[in-house]
PDB file of N, CA and C in Angstrom:
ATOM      1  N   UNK A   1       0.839  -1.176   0.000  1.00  0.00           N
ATOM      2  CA  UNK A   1       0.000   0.000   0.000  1.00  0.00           C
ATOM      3  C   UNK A   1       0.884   1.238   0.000  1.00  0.00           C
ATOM      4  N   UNK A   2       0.299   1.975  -0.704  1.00  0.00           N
ATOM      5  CA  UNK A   2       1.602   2.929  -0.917  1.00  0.00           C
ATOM      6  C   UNK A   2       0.913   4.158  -0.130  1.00  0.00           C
ATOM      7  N   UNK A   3       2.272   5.021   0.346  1.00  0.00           N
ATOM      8  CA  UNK A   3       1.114   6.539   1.149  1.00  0.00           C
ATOM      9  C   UNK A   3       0.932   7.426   0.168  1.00  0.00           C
ATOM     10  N   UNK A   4      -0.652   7.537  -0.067  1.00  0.00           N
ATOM     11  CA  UNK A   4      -0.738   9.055  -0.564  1.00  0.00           C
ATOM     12  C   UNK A   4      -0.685  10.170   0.035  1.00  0.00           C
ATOM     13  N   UNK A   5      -0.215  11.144  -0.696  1.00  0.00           N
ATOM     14  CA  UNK A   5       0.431  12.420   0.143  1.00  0.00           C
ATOM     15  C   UNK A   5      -0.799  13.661  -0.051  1.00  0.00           C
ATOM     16  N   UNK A   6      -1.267  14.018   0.548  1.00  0.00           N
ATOM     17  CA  UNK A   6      -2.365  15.325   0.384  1.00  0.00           C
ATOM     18  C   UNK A   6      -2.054  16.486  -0.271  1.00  0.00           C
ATOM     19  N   UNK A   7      -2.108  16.562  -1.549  1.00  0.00           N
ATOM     20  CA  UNK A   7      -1.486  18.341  -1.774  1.00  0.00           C
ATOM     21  C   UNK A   7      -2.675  19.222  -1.351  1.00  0.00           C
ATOM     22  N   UNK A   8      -1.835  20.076  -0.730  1.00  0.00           N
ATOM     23  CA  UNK A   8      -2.973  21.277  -0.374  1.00  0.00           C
ATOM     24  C   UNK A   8      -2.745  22.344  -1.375  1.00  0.00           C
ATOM     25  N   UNK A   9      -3.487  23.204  -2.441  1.00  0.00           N
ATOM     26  CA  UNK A   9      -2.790  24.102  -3.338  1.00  0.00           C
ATOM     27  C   UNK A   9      -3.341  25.382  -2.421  1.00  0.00           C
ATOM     28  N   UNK A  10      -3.174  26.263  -3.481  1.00  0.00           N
ATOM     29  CA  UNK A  10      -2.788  27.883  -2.705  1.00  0.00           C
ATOM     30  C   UNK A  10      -4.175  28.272  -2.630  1.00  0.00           C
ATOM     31  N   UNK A  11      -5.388  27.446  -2.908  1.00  0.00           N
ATOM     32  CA  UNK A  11      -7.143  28.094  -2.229  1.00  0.00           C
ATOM     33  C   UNK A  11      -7.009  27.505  -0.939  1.00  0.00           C
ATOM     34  N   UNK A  12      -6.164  26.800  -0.507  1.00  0.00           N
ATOM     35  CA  UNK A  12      -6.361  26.491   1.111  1.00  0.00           C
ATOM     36  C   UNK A  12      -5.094  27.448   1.625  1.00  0.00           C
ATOM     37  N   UNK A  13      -4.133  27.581   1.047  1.00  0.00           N
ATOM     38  CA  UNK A  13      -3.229  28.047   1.650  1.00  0.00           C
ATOM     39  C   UNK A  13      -3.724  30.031   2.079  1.00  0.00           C
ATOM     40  N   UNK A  14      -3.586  30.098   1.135  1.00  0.00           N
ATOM     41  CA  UNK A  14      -3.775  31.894   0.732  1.00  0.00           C
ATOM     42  C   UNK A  14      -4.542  32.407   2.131  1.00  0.00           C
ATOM     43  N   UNK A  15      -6.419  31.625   1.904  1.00  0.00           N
ATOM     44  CA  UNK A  15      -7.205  32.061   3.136  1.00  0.00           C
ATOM     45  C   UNK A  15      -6.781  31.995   4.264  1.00  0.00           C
ATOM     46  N   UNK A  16      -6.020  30.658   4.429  1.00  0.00           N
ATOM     47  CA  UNK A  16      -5.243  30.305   6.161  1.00  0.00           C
ATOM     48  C   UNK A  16      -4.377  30.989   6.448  1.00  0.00           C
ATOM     49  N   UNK A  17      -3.453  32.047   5.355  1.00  0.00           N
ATOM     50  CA  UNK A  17      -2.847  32.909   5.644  1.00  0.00           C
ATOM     51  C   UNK A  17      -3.263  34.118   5.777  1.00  0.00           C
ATOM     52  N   UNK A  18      -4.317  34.612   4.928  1.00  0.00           N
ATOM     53  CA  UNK A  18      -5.152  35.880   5.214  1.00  0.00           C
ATOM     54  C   UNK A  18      -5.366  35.362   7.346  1.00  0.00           C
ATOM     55  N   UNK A  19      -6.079  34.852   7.128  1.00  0.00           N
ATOM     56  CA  UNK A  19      -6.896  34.440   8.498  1.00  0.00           C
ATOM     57  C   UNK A  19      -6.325  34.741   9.930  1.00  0.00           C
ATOM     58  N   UNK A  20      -4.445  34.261   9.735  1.00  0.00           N
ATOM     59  CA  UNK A  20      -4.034  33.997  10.614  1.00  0.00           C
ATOM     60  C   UNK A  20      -3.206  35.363  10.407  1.00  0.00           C
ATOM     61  N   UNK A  21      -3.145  36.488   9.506  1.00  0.00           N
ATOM     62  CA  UNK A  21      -2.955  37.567   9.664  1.00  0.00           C
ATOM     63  C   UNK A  21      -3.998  38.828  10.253  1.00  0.00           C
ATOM     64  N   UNK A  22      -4.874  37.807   9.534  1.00  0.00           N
ATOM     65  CA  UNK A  22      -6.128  39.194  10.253  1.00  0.00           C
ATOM     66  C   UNK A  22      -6.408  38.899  12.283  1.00  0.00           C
ATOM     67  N   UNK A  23      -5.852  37.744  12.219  1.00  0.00           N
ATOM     68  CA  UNK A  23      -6.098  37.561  13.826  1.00  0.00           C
ATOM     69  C   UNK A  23      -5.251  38.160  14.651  1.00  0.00           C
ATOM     70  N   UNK A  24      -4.048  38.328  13.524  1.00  0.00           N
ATOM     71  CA  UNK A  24      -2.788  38.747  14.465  1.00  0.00           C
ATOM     72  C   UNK A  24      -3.010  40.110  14.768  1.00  0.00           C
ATOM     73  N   UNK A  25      -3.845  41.063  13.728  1.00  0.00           N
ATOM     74  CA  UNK A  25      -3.942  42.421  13.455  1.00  0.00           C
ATOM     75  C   UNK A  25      -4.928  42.740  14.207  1.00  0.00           C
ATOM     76  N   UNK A  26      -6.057  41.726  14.311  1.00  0.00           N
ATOM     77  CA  UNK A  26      -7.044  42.163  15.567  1.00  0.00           C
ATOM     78  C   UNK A  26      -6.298  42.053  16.950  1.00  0.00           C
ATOM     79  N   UNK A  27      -5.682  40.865  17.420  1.00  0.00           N
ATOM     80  CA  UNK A  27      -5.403  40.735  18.629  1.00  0.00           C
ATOM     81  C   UNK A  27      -4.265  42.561  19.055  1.00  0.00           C
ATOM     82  N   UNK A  28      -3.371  42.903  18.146  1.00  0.00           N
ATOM     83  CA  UNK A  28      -1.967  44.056  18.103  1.00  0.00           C
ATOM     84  C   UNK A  28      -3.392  45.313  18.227  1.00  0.00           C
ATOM     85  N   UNK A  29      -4.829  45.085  17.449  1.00  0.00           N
ATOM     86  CA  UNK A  29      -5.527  46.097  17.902  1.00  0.00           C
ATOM     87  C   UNK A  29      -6.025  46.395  19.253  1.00  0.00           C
ATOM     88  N   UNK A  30      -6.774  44.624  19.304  1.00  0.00           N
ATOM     89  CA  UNK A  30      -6.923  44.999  21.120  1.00  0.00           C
ATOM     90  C   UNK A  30      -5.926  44.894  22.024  1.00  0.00           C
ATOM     91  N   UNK A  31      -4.931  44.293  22.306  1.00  0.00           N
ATOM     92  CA  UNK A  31      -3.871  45.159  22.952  1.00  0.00           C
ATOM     93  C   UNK A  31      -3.116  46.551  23.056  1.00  0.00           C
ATOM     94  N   UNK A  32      -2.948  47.391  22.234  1.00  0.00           N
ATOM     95  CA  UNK A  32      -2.945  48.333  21.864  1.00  0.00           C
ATOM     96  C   UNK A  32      -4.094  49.204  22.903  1.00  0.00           C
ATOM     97  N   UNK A  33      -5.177  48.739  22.704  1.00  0.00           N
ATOM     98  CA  UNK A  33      -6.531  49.510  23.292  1.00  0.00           C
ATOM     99  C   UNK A  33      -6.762  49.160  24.983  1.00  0.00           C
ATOM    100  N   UNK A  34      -6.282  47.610  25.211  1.00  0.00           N
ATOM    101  CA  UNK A  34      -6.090  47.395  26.573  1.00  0.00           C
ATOM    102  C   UNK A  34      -5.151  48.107  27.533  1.00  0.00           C
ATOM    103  N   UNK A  35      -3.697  48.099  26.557  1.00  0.00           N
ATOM    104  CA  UNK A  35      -2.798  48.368  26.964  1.00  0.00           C
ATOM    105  C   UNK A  35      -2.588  50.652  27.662  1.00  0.00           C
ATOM    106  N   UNK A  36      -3.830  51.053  26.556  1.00  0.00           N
ATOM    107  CA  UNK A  36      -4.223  52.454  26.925  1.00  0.00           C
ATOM    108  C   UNK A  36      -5.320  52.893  27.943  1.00  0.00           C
ATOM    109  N   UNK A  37      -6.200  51.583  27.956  1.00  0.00           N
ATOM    110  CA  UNK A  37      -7.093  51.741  29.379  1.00  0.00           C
ATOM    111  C   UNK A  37      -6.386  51.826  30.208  1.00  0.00           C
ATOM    112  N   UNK A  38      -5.595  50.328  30.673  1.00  0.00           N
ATOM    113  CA  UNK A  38      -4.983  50.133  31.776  1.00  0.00           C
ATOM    114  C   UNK A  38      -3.704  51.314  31.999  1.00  0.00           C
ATOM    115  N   UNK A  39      -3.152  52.039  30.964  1.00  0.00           N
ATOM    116  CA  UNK A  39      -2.371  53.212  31.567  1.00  0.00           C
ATOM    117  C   UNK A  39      -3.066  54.454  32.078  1.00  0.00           C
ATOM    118  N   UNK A  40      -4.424  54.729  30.816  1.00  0.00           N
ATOM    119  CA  UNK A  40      -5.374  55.425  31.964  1.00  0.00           C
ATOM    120  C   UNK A  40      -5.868  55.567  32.833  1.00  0.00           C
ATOM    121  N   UNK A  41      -6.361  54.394  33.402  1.00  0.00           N
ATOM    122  CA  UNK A  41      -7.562  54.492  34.236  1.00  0.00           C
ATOM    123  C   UNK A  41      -7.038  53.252  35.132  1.00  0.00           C
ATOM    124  N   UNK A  42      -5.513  53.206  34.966  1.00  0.00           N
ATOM    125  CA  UNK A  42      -4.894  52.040  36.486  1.00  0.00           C
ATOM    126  C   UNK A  42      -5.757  50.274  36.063  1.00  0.00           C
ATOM    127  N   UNK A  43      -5.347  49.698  36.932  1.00  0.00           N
ATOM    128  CA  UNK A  43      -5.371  48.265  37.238  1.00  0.00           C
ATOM    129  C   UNK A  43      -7.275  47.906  37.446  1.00  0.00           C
ATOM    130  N   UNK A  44      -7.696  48.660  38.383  1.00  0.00           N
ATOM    131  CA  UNK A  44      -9.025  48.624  38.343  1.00  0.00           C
ATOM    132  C   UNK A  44      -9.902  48.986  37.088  1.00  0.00           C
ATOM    133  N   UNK A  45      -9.752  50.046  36.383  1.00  0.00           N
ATOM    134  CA  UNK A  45     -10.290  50.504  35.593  1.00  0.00           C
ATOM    135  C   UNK A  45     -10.453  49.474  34.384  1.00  0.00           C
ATOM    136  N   UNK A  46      -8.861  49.434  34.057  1.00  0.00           N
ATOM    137  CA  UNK A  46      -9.053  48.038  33.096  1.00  0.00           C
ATOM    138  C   UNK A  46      -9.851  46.641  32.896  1.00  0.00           C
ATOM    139  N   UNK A  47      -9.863  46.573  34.286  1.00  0.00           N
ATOM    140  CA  UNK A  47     -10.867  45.481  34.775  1.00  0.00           C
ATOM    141  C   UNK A  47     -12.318  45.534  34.615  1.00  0.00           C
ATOM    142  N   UNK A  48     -12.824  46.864  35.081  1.00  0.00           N
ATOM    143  CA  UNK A  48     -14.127  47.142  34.671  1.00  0.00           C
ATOM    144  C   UNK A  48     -14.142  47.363  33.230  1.00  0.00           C
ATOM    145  N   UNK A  49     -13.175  47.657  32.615  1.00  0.00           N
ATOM    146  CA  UNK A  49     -13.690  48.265  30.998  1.00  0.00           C
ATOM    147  C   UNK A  49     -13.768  46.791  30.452  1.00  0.00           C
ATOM    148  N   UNK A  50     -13.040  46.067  30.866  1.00  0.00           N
ATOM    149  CA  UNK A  50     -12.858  44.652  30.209  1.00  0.00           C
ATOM    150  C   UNK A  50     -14.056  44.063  30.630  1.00  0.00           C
ATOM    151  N   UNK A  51     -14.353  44.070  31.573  1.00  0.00           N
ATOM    152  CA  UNK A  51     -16.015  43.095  31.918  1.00  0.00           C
ATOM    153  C   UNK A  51     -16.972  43.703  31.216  1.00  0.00           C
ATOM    154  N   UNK A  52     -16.785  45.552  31.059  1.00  0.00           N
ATOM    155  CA  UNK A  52     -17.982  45.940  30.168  1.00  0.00           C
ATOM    156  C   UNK A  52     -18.164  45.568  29.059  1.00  0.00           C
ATOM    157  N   UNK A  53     -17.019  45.520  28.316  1.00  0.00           N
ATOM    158  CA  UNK A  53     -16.972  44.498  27.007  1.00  0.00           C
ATOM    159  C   UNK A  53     -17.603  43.218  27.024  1.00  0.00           C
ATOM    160  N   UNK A  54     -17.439  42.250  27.884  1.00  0.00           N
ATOM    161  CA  UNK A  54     -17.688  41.126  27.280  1.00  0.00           C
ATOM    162  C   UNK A  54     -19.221  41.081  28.120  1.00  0.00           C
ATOM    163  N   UNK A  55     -19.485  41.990  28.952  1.00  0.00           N
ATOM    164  CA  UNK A  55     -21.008  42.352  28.882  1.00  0.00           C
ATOM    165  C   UNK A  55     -21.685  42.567  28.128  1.00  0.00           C
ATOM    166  N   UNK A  56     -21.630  43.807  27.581  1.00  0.00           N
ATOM    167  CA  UNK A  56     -21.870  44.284  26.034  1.00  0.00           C
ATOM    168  C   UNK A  56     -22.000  42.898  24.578  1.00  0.00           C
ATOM    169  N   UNK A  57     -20.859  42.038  24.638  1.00  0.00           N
ATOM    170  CA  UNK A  57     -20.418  41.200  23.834  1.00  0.00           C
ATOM    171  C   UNK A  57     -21.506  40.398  24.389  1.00  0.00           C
ATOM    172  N   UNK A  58     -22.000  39.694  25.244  1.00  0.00           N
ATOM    173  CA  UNK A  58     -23.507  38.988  25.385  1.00  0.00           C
ATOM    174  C   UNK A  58     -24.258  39.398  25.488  1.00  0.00           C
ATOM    175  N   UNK A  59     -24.571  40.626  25.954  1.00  0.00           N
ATOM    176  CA  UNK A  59     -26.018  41.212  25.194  1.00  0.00           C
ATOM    177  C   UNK A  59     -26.091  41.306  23.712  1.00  0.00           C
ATOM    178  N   UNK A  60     -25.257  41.625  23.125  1.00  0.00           N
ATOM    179  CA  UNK A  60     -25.036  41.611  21.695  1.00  0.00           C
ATOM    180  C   UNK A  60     -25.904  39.840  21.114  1.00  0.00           C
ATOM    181  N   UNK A  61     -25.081  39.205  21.586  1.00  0.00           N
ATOM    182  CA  UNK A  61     -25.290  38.072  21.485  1.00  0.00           C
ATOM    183  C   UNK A  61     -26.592  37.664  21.756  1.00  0.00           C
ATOM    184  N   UNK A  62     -26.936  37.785  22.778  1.00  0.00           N
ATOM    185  CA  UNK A  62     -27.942  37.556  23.295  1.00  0.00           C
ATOM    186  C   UNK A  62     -29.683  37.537  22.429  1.00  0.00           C
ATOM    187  N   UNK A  63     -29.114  39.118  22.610  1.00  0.00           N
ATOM    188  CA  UNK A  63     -30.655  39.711  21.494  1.00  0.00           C
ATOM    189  C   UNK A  63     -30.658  38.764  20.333  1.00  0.00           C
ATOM    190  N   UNK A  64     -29.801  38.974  19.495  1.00  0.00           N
ATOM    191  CA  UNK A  64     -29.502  38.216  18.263  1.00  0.00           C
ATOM    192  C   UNK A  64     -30.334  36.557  18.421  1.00  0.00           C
ATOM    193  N   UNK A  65     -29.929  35.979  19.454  1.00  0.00           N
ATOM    194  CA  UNK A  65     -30.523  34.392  20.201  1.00  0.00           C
ATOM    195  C   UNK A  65     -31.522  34.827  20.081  1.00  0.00           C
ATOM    196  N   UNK A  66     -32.089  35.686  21.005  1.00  0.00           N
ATOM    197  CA  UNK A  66     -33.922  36.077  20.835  1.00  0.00           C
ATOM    198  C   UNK A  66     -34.537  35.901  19.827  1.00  0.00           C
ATOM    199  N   UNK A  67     -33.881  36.832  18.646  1.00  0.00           N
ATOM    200  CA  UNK A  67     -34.450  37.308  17.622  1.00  0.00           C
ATOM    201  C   UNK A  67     -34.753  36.059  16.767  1.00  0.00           C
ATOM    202  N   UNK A  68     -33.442  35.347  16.784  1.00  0.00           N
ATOM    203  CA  UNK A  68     -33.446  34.189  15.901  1.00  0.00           C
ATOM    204  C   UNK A  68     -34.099  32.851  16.763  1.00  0.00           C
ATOM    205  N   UNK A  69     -34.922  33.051  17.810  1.00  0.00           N
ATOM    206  CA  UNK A  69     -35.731  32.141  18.489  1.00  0.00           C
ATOM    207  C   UNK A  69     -37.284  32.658  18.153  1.00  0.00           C
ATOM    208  N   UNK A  70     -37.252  33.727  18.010  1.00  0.00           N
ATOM    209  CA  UNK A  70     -38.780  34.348  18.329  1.00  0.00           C
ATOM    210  C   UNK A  70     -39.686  33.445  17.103  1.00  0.00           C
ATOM    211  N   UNK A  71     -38.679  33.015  15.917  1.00  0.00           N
ATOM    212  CA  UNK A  71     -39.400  32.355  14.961  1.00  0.00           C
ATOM    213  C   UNK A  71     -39.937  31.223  14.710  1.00  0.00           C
ATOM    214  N   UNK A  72     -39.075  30.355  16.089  1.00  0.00           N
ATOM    215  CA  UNK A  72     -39.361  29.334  16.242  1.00  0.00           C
ATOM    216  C   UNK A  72     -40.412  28.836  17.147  1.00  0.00           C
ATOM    217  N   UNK A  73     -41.531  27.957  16.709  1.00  0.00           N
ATOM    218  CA  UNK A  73     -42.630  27.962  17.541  1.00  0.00           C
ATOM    219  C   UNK A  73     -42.640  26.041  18.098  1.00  0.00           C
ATOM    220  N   UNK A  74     -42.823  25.859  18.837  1.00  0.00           N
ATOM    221  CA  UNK A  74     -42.168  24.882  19.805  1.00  0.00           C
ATOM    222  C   UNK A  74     -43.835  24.036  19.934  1.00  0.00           C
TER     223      UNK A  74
END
């Protein structure tokens, strides 16, 4: 039995490289933005701005669940 070898060509490659650049560019954004709370507004502050986010980030979420439940009738 012989091994076949998987070629991957450049439509898998290209996106996985977009992808793993755009993650890098988001993460250098939110650090960047963490890194200016927490010099503003000290150790505490950061903390609250960061929970308000991912507060915000499930209500976001959240509604969206609603919305896309309200259609469903059980």
């Amino acid at each position: 039995m012989e091994d076949e070898q998987v070629k991957l060509g450049s439509r898998f490659w290209l996106p996985l490289i977009g992808l793993i650049v755009g993650i890098g560019i988001a993460g250098l954004v939110l650090f960047l933005i963490f890194g200016r709370v927490w010099y503003t507004w000290g150790v505490l502050g950061a903390l609250v701005f960061l929970f308000a986010c991912v507060l915000l980030f499930a209500w976001i979420v959240d509604r969206r669940d609603r919305r896309r439940r309200a259609n469903i009738e059980y």
